[in-house]
C-alpha atoms as a PDB file:
ATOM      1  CA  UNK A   1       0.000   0.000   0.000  1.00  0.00           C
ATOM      2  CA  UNK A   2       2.631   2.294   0.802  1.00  0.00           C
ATOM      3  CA  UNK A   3       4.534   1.919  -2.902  1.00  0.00           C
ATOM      4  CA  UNK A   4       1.389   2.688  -3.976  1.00  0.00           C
ATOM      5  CA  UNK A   5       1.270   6.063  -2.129  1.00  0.00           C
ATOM      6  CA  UNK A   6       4.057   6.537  -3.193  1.00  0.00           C
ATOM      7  CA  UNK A   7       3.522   6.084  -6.513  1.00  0.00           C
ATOM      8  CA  UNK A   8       0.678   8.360  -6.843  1.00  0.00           C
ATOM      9  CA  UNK A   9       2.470  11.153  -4.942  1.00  0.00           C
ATOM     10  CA  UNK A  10       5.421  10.910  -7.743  1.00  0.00           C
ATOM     11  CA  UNK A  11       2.473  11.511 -10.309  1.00  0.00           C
ATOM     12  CA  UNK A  12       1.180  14.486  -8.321  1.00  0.00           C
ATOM     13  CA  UNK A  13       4.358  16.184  -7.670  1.00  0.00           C
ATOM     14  CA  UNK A  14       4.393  18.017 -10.935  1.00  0.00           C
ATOM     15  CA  UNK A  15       0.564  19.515 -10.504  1.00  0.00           C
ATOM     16  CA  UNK A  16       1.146  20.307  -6.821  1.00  0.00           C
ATOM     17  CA  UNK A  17       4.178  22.435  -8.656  1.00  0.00           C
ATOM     18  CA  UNK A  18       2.084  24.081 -10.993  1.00  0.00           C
ATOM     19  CA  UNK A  19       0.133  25.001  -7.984  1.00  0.00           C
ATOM     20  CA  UNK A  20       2.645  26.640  -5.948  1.00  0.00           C
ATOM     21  CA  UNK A  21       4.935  27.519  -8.871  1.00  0.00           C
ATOM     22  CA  UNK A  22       2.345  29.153 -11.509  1.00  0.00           C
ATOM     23  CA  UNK A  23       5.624  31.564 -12.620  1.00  0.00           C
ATOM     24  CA  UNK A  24       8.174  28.836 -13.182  1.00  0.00           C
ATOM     25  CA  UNK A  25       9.116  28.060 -16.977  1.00  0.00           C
ATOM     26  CA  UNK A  26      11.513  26.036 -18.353  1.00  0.00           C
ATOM     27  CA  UNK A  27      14.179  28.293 -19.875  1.00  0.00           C
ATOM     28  CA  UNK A  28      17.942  27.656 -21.055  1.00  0.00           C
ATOM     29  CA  UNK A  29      20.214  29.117 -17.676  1.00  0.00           C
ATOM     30  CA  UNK A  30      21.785  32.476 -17.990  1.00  0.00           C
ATOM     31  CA  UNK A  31      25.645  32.449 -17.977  1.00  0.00           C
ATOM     32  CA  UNK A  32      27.186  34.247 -14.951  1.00  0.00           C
ATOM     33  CA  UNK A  33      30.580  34.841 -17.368  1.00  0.00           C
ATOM     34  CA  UNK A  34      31.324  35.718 -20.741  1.00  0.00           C
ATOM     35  CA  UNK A  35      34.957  34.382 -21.451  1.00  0.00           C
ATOM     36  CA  UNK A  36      36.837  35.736 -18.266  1.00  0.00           C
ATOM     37  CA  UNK A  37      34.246  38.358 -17.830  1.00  0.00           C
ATOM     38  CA  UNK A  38      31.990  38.202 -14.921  1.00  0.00           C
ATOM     39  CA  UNK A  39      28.283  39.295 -16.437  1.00  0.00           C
ATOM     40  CA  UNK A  40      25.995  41.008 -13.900  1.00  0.00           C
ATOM     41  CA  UNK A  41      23.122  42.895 -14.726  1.00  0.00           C
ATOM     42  CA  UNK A  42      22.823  45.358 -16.623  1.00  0.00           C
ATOM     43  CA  UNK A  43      24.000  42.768 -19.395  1.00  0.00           C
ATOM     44  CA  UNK A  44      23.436  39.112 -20.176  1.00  0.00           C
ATOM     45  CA  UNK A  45      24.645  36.494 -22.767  1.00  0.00           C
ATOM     46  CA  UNK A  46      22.118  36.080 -24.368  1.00  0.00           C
ATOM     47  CA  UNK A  47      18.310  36.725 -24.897  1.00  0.00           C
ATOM     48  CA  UNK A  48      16.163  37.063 -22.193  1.00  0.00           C
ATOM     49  CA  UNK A  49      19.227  37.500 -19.949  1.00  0.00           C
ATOM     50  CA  UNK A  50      20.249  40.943 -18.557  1.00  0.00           C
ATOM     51  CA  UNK A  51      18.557  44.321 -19.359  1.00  0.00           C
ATOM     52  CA  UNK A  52      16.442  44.418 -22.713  1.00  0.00           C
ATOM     53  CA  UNK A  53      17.673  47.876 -23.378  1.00  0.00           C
ATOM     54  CA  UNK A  54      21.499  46.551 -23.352  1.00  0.00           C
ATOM     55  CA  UNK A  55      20.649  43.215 -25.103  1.00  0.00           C
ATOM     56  CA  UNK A  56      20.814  44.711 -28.795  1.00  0.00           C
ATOM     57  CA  UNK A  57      24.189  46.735 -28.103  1.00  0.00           C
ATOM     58  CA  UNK A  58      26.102  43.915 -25.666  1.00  0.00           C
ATOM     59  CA  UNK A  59      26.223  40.139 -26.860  1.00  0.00           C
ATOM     60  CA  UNK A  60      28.341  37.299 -26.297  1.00  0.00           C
ATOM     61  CA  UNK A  61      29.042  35.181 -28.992  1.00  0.00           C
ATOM     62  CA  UNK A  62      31.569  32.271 -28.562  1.00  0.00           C
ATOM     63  CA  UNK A  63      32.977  33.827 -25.258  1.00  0.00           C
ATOM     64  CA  UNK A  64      33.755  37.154 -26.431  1.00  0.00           C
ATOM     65  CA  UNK A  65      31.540  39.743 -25.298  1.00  0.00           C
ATOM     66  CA  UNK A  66      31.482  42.539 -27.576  1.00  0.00           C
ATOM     67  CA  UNK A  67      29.692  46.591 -28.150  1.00  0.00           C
ATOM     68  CA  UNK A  68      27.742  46.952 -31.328  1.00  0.00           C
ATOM     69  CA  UNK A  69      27.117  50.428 -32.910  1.00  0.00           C
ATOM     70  CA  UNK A  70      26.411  51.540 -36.493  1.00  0.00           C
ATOM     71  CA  UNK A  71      30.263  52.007 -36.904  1.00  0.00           C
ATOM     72  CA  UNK A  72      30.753  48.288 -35.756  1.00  0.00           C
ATOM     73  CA  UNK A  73      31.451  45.957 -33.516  1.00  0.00           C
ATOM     74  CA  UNK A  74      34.172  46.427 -30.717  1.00  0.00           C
ATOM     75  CA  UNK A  75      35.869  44.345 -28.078  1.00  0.00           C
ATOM     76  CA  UNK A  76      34.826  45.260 -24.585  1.00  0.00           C
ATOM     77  CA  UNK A  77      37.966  44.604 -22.372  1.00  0.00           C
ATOM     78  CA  UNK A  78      36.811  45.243 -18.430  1.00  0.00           C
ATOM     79  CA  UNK A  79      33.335  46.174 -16.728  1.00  0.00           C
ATOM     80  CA  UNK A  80      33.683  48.559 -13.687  1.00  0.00           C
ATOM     81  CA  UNK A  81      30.188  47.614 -12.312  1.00  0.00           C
ATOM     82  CA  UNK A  82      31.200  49.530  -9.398  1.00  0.00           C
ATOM     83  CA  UNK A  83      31.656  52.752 -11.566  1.00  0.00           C
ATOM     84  CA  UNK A  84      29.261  51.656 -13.944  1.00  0.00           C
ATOM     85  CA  UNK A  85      31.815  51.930 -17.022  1.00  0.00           C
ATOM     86  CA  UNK A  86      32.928  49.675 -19.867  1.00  0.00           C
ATOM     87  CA  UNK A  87      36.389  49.746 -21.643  1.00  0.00           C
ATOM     88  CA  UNK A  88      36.115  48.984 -25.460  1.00  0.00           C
ATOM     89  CA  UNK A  89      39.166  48.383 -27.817  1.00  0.00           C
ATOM     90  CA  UNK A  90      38.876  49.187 -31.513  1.00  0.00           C
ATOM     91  CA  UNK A  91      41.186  46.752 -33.908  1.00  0.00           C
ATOM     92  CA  UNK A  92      41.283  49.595 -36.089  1.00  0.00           C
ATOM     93  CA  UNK A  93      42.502  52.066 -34.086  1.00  0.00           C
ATOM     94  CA  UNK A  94      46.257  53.030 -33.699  1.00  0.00           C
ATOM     95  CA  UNK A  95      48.687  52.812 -30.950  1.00  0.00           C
ATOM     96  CA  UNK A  96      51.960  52.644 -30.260  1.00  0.00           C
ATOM     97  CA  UNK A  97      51.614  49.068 -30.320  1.00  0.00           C
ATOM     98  CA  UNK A  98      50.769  48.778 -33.698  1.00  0.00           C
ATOM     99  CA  UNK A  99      49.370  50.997 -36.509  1.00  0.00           C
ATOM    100  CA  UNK A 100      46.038  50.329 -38.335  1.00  0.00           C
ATOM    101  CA  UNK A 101      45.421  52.687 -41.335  1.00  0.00           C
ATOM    102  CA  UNK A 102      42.516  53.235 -42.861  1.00  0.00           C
ATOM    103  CA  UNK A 103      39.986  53.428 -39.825  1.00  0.00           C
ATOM    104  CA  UNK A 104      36.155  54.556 -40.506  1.00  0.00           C
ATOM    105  CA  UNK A 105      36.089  56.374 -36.647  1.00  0.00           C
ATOM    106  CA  UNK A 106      33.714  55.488 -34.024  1.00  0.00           C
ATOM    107  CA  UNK A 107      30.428  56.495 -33.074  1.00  0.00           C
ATOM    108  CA  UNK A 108      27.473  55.666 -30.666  1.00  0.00           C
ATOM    109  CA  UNK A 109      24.269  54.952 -31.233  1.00  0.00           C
ATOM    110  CA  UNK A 110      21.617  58.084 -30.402  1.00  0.00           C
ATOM    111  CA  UNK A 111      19.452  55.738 -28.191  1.00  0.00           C
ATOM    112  CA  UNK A 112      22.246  53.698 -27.447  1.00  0.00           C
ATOM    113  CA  UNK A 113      22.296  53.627 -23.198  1.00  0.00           C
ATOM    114  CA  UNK A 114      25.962  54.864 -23.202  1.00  0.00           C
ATOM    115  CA  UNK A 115      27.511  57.946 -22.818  1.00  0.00           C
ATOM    116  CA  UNK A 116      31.493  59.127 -23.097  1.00  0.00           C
ATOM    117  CA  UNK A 117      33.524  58.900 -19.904  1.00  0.00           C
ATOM    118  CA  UNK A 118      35.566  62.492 -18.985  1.00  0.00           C
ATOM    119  CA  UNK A 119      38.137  60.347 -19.406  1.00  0.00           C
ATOM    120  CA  UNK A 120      38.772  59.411 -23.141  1.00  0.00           C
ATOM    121  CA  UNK A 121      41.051  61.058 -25.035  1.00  0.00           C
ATOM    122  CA  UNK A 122      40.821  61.250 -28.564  1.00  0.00           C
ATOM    123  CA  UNK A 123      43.178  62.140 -31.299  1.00  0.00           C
ATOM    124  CA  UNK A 124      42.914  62.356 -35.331  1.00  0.00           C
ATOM    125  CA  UNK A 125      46.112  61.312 -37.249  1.00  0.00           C
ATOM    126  CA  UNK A 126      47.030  62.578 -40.498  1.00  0.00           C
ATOM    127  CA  UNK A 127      44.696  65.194 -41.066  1.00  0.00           C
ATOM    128  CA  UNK A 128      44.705  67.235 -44.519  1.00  0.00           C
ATOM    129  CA  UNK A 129      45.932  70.698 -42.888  1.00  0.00           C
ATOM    130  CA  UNK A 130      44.375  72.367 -46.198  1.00  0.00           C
ATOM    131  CA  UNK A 131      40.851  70.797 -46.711  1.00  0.00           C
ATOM    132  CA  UNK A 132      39.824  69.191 -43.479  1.00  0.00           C
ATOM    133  CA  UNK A 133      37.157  71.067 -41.233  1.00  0.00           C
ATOM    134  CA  UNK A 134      38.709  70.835 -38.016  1.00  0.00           C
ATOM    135  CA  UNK A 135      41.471  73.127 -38.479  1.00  0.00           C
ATOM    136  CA  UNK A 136      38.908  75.543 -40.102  1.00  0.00           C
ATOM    137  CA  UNK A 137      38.125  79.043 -38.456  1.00  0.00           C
ATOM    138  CA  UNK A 138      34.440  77.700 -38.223  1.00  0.00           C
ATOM    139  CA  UNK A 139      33.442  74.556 -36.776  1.00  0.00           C
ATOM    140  CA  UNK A 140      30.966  73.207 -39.088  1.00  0.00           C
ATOM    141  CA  UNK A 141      31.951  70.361 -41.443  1.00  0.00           C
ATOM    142  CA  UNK A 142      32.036  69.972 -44.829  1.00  0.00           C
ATOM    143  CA  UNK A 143      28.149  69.289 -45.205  1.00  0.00           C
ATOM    144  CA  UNK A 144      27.365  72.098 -42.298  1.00  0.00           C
ATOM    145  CA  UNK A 145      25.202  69.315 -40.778  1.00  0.00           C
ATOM    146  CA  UNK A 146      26.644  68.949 -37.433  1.00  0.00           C
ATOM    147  CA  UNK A 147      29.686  70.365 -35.281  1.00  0.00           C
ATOM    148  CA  UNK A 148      33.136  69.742 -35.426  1.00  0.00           C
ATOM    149  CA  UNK A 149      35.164  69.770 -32.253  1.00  0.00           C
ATOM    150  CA  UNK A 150      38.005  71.671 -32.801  1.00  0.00           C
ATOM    151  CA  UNK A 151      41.253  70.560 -31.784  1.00  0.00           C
ATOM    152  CA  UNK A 152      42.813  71.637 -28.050  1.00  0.00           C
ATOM    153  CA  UNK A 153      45.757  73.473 -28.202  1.00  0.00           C
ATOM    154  CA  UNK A 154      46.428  71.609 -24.439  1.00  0.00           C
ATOM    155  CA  UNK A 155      46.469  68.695 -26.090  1.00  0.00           C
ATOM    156  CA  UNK A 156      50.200  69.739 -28.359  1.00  0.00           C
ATOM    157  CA  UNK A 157      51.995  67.167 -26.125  1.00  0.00           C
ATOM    158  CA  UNK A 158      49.807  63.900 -26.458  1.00  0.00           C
ATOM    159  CA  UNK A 159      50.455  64.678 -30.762  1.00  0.00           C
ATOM    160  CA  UNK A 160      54.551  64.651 -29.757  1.00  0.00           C
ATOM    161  CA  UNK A 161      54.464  61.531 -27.806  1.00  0.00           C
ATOM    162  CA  UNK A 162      51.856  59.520 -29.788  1.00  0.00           C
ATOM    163  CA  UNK A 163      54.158  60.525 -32.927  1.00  0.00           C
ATOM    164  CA  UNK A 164      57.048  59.126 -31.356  1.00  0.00           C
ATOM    165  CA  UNK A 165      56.380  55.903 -31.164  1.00  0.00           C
ATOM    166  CA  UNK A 166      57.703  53.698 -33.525  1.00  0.00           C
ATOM    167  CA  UNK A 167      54.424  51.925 -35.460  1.00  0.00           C
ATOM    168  CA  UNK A 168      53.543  55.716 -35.980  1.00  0.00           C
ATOM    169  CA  UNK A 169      56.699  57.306 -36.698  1.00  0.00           C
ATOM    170  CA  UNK A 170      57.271  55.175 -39.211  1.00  0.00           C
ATOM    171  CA  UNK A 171      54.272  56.912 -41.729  1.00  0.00           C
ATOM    172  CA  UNK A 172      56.869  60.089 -41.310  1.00  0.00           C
ATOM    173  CA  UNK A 173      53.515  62.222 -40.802  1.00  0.00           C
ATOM    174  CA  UNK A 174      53.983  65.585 -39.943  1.00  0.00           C
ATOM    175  CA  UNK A 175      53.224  66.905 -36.196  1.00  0.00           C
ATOM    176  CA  UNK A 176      50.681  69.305 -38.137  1.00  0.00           C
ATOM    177  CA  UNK A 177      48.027  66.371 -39.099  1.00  0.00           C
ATOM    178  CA  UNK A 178      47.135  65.249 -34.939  1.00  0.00           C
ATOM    179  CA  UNK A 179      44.504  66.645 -34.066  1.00  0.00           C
ATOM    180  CA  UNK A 180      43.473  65.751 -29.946  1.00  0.00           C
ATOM    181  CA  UNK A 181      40.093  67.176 -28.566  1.00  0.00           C
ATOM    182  CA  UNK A 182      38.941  66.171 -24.941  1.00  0.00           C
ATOM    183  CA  UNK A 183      36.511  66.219 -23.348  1.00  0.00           C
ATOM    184  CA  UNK A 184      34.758  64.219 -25.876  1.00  0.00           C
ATOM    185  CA  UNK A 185      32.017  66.428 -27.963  1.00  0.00           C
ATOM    186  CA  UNK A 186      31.193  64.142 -31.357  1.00  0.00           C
ATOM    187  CA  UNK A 187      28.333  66.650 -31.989  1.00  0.00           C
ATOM    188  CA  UNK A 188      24.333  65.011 -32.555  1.00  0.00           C
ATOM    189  CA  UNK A 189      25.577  62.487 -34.659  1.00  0.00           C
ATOM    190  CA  UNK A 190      27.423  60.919 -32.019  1.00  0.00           C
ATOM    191  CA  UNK A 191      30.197  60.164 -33.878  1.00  0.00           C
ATOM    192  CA  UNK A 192      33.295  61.183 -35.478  1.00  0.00           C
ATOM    193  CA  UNK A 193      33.790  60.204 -39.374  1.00  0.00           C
ATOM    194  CA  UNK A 194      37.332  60.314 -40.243  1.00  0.00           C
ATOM    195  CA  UNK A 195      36.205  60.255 -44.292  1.00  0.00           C
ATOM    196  CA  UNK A 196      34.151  63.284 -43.517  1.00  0.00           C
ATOM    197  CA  UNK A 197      36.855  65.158 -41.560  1.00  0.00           C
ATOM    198  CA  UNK A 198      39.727  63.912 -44.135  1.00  0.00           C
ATOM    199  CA  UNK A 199      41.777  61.919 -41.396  1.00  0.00           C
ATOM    200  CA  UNK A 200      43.033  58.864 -42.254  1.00  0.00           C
ATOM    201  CA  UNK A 201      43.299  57.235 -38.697  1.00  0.00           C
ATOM    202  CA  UNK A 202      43.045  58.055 -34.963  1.00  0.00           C
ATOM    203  CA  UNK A 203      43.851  56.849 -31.369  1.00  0.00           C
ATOM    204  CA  UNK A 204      41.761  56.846 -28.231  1.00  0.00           C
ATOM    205  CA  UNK A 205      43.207  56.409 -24.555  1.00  0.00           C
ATOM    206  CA  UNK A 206      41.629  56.874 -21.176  1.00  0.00           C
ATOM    207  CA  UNK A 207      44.296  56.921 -18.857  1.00  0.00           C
ATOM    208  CA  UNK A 208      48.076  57.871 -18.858  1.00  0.00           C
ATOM    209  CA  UNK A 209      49.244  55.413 -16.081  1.00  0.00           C
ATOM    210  CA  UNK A 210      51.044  57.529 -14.132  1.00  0.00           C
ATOM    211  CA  UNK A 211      53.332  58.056 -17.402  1.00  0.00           C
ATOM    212  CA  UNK A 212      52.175  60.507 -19.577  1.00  0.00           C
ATOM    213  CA  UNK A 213      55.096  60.941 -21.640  1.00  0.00           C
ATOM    214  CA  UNK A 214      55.581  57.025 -22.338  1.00  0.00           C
ATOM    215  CA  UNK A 215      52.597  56.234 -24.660  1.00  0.00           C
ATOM    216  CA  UNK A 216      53.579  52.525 -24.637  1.00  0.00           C
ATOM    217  CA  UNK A 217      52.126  52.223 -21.257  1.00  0.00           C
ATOM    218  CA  UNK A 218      48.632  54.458 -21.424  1.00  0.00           C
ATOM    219  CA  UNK A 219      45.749  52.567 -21.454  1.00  0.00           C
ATOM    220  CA  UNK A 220      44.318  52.611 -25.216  1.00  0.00           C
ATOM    221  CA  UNK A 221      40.356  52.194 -25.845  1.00  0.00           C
ATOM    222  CA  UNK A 222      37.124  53.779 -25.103  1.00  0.00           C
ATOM    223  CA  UNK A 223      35.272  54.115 -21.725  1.00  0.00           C
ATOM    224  CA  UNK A 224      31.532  54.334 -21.961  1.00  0.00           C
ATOM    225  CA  UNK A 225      29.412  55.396 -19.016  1.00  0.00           C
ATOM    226  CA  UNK A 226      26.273  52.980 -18.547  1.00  0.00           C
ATOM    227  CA  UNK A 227      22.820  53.943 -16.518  1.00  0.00           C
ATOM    228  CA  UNK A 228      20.454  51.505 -15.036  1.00  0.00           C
ATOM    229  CA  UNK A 229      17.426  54.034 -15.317  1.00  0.00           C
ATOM    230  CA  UNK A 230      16.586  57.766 -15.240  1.00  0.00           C
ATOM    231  CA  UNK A 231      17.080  57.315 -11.486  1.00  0.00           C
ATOM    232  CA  UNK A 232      19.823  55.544 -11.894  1.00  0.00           C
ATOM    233  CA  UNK A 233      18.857  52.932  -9.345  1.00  0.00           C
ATOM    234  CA  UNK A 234      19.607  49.508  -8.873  1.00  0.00           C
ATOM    235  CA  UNK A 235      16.511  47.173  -9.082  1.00  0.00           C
ATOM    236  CA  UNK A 236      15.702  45.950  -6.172  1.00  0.00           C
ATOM    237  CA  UNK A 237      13.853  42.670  -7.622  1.00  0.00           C
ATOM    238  CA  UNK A 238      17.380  42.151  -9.286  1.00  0.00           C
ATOM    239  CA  UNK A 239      19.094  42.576  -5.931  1.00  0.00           C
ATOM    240  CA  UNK A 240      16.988  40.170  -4.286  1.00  0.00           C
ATOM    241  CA  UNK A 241      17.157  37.728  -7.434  1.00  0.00           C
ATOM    242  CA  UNK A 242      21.123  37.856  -7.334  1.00  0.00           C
ATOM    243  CA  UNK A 243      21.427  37.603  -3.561  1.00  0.00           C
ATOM    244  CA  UNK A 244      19.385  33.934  -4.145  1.00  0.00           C
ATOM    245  CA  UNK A 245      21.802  33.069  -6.651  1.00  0.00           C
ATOM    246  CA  UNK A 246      19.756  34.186  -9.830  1.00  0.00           C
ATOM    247  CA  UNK A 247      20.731  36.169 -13.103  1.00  0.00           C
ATOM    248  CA  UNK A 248      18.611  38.809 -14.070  1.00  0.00           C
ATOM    249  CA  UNK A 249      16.600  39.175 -17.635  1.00  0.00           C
ATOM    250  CA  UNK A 250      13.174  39.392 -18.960  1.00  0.00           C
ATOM    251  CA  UNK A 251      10.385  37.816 -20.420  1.00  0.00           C
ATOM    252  CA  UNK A 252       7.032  38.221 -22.621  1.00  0.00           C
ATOM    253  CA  UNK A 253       6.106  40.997 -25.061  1.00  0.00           C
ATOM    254  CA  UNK A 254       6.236  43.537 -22.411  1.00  0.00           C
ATOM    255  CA  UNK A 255       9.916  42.141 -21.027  1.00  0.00           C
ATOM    256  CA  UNK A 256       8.906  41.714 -17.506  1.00  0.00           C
ATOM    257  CA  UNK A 257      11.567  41.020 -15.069  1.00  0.00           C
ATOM    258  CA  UNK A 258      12.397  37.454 -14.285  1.00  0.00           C
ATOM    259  CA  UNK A 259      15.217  35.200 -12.017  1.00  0.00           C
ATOM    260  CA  UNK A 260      16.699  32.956 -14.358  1.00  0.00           C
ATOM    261  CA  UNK A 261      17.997  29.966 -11.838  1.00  0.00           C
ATOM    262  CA  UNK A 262      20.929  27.544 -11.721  1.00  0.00           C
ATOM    263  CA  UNK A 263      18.702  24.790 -13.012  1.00  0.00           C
ATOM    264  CA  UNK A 264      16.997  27.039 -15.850  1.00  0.00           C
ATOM    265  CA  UNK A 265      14.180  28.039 -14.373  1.00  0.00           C
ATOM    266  CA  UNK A 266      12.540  31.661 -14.297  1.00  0.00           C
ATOM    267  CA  UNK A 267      10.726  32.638 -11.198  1.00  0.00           C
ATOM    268  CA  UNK A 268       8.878  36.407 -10.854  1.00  0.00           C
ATOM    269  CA  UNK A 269      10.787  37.036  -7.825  1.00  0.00           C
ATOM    270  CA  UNK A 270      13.888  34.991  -6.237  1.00  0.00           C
ATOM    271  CA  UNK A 271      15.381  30.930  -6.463  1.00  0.00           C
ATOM    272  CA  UNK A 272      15.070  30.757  -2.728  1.00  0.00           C
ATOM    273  CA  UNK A 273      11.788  28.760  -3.479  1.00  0.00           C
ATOM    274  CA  UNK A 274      12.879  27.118  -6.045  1.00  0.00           C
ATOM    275  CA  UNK A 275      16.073  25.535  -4.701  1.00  0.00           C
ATOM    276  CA  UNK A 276      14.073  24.288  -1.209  1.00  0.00           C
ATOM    277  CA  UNK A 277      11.529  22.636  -3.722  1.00  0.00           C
ATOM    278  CA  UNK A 278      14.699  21.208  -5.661  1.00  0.00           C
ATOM    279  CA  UNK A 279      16.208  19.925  -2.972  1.00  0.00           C
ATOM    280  CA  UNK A 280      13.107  18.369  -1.608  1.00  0.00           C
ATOM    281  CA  UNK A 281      12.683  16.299  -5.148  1.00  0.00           C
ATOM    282  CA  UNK A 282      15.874  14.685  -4.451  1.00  0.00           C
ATOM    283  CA  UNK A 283      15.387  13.800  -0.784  1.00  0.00           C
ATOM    284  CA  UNK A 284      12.138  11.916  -2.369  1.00  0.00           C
ATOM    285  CA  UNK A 285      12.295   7.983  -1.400  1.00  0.00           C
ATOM    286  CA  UNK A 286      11.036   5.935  -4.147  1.00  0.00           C
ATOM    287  CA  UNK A 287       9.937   2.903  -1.765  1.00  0.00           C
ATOM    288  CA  UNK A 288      10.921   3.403   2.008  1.00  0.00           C
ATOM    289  CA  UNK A 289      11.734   5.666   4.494  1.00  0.00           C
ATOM    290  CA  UNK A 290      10.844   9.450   5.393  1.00  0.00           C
ATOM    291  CA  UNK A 291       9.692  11.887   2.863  1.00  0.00           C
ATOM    292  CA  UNK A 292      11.690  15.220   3.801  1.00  0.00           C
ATOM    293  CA  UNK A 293      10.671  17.965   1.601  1.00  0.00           C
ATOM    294  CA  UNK A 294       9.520  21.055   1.896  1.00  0.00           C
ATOM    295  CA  UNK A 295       7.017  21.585   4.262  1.00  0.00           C
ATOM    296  CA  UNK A 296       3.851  22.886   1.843  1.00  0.00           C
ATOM    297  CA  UNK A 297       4.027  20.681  -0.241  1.00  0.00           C
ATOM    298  CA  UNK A 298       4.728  17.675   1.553  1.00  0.00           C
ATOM    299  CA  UNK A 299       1.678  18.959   3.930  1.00  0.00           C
ATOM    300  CA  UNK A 300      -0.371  19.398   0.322  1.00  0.00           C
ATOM    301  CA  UNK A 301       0.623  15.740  -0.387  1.00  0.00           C
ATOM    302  CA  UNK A 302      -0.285  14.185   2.869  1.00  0.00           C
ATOM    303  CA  UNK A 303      -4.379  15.717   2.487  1.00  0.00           C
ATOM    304  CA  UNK A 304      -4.764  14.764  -0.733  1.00  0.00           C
ATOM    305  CA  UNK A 305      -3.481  11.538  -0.566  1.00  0.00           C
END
């Protein structure tokens, strides 16, 4: 009689979890790292995962997690969640570590949730001293659609060093064609186009090191500044979810918030729940002994059986 019980209560498990779990879907688990970066909320690796306003601009694909903009797609290097910032490399982009010539520039998105760090420092190489609009008395370029930073006369001494480094001192361009403008001011288009401002490469730092007249040792790339929301303020349902052991995402046409689990399941508020209930499925005896599982349902069990 007892197997039999037992039996039946193996059949019923499932409905007595549609019962207490109406929010529970099976989904494909949310990765807590892409490649040796540690994801966290405000991004994901994949769909569903993360914030839906980051998903389109932040993927992972085969381990590398990378920024997408209409310019293209760039490495990102390092998250400061604690700063909220993300460090970018551009392939194209030259350095002192190697020169890459021609580069298209780099823009952001308009809607894109990202904004330029005070940090970033960015110069234009070999600019046409005669025809390009940024060493014009006006500051309009060539289609007088948008501004044109022009170039900061502070910035004299980043054009000496960058030019003395070997990968760039070997195109024997003349001090005349860098062009360095900080802080960063790409005008409504959010972006610089090197075709439109007749420069044939540039270079982008965001710290010195401590040595700001060795440019083998600044730190090349692009910070971005992130936001959660207007407020700026951490979710507290994603608090509560991570603190459980959960990733973050969304769900349904509306992208509701959901906990994405270690075992692939999404729950509406935390895993607590969902890792008791685990745990009491695997304490289940098939034939003898004590059931020990969680309390509600086991109590659910015992009246209807």
């Amino acid at each position: 009689m007892k197997l039999k019980h037992y039996s039946f209560l193996a059949l019923l498990l499932p409905l007595i979890s549609l019962i207490f779990l109406p929010s529970l879907v099976s989904s494909q688990a949310c990765q807590r790292a892409c490649g040796n970066l540690l994801m966290k909320y405000p991004f994901g690796t994949g769909i569903g995962c993360g914030d839906p306003r980051f998903q389109q601009y932040v993927t992972c694909d085969q381990q590398t997690l990378s920024l997408t903009t209409h310019t293209g797609s760039y490495p990102i290097t390092n998250i400061d969640y604690s700063n909220q910032v993300i460090y970018i490399s551009d392939p194209s982009m030259s350095t002192c570590g190697g020169c890459s010539q021609p580069s298209k520039g780099f823009g952001l998105d308009w809607d894109a949730p990202f904004s330029f760090t005070d940090d970033n420092v960015f110069t234009l190489l070999d600019c046409s001293t005669t025809s390009s609009p940024i060493f014009r008395s006006n500051s309009y370029n060539v289609d007088n659609s948008s501004a044109v930073p022009l170039c900061d006369k502070q910035g004299a001494p980043v054009c000496s060093y960058l030019y003395s480094c070997r990968a760039i001192s070997m195109l024997n361009l003349p001090i005349s064609t860098c062009c360095v403008y900080t802080p960063v001011d790409l005008g409504p288009s959010f972006e610089f186009n090197l075709q439109k401002l007749q420069c044939s490469s540039y270079s982008a730092f965001y710290s010195f090191s401590g040595q700001e007249s060795n440019p083998d040792n600044w730190k090349y790339g692009i910070s971005l500044k992130y936001k959660f929301n207007v407020n700026n303020d951490y979710p507290k349902s994603c608090t509560d979810c991570e603190k459980s052991g959960g990733v973050c995402g969304y769900t349904g046409i509306y992208n509701s918030f959901i906990c994405n689990c270690l075992n692939g399941v999404n729950t509406t508020s935390t895993c607590y729940f969902v890792s008791s209930f685990n745990n009491g499925l695997r304490l289940l005896p098939l034939q003898t002994g004590t059931l020990l599982m969680y309390p509600l349902v086991w109590i659910l069990a015992m009246v209807l059986l």
